[in-house]
C-alpha atoms as a PDB file:
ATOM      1  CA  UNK A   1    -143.438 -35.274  93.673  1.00  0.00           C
ATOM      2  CA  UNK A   2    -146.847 -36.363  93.730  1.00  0.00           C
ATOM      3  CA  UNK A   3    -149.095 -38.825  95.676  1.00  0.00           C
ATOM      4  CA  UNK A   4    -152.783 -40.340  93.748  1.00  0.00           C
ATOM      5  CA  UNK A   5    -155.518 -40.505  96.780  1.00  0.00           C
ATOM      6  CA  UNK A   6    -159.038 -41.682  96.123  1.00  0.00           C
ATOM      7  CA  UNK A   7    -161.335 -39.762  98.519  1.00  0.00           C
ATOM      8  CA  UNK A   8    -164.369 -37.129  98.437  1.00  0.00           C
ATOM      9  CA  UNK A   9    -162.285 -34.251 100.382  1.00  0.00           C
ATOM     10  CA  UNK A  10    -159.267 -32.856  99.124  1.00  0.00           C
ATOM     11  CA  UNK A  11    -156.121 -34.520 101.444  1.00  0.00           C
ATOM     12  CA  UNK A  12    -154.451 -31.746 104.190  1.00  0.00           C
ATOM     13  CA  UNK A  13    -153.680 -33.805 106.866  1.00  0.00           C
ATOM     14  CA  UNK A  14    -152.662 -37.338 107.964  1.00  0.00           C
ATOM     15  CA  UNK A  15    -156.359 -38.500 108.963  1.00  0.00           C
ATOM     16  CA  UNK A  16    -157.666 -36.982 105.804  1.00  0.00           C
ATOM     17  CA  UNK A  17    -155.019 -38.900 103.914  1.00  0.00           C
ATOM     18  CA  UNK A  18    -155.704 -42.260 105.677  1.00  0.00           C
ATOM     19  CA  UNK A  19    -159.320 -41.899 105.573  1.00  0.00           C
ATOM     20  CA  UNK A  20    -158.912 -42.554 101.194  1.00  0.00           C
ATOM     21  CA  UNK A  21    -160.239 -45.278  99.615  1.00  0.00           C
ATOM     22  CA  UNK A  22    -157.431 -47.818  99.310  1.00  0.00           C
ATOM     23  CA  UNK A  23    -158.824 -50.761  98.015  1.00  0.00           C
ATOM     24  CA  UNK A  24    -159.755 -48.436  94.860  1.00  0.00           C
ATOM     25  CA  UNK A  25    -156.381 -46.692  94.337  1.00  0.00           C
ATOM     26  CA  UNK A  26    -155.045 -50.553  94.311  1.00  0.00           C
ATOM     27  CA  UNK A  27    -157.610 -51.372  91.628  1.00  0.00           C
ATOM     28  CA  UNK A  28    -156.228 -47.794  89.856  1.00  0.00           C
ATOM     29  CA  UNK A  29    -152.487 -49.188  90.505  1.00  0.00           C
ATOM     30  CA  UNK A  30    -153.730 -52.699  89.024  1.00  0.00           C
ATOM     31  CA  UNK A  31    -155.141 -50.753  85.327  1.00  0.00           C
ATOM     32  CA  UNK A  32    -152.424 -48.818  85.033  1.00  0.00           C
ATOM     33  CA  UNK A  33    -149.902 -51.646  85.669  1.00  0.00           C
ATOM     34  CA  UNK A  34    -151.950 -53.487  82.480  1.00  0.00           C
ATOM     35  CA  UNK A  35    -151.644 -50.621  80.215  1.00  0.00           C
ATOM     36  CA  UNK A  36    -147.763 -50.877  80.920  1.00  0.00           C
ATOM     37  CA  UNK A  37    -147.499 -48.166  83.196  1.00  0.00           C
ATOM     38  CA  UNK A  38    -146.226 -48.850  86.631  1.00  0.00           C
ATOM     39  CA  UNK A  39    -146.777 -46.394  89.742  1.00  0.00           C
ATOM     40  CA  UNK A  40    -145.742 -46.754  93.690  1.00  0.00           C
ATOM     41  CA  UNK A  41    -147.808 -49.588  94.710  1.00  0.00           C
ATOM     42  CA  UNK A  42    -149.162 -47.584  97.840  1.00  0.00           C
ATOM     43  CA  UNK A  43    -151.118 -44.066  97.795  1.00  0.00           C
ATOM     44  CA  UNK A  44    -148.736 -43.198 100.959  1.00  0.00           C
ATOM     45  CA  UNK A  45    -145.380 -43.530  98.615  1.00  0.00           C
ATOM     46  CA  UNK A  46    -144.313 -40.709  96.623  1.00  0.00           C
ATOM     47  CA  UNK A  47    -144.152 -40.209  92.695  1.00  0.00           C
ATOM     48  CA  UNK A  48    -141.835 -38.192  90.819  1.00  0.00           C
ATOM     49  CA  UNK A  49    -142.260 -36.487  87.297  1.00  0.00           C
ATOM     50  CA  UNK A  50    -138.691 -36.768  85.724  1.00  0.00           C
ATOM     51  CA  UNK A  51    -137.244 -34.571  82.635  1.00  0.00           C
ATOM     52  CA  UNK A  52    -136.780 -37.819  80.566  1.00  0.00           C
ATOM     53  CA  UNK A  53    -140.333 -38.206  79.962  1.00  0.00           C
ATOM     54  CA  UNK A  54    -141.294 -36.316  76.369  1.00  0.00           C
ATOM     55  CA  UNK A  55    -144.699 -35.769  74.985  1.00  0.00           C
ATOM     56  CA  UNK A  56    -145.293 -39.187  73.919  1.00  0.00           C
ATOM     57  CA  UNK A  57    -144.793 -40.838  77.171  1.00  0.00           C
ATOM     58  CA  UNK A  58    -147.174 -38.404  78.950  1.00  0.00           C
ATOM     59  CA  UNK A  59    -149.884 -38.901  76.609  1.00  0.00           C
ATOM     60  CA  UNK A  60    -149.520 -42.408  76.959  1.00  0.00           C
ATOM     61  CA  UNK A  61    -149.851 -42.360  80.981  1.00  0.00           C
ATOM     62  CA  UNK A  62    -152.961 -39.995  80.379  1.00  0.00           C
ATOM     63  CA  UNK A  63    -154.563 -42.693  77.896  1.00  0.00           C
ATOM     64  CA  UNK A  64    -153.221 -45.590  80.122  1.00  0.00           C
ATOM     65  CA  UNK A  65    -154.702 -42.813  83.193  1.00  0.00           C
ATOM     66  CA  UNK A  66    -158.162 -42.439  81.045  1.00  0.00           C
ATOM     67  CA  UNK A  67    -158.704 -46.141  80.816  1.00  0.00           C
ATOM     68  CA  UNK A  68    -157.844 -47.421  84.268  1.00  0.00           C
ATOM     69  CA  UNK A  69    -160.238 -44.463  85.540  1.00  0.00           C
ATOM     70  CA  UNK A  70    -163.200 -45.858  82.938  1.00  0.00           C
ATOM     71  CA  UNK A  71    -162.908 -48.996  84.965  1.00  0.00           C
ATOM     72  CA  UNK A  72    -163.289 -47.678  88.186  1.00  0.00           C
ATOM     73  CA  UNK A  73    -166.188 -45.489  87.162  1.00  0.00           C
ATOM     74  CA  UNK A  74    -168.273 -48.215  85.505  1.00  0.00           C
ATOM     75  CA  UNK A  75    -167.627 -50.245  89.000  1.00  0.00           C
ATOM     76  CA  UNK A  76    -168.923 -47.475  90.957  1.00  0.00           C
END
């Protein structure tokens, strides 16, 4: 399992957690959803890394990843 938060402190607790940037993971959730990737629409839902995923489909989350990160950089 695995949960994306955009904040400047590593998340430990619930205020820590809710204190994240949401607007910005929904503008992550948005690029990824272009590049054909789709993810939990909220930060406080879960993910889950399954066996049926092979090399191929990793690498293209991390370039579909890469990208939707460029775009939130250059709007920083």
């Amino acid at each position: 399992m695995f949960s994306l938060f955009f904040t400047s402190t590593p998340p430990r607790d619930w205020p820590s957690v809710r204190s994240s940037d949401t607007a910005r993971f929904s503008e992550f959730f948005r690029g990824m959803l272009q590049r054909g990737v789709y993810l939990a629409p909220s930060q406080f839902e879960a993910g889950f890394v399954s066996t049926a995923h092979n090399e191929a489909v990793i690498e293209a989350t991390l370039e579909a990843a890469r990208g939707a990160l460029g775009t939130l950089v250059g709007s920083v």
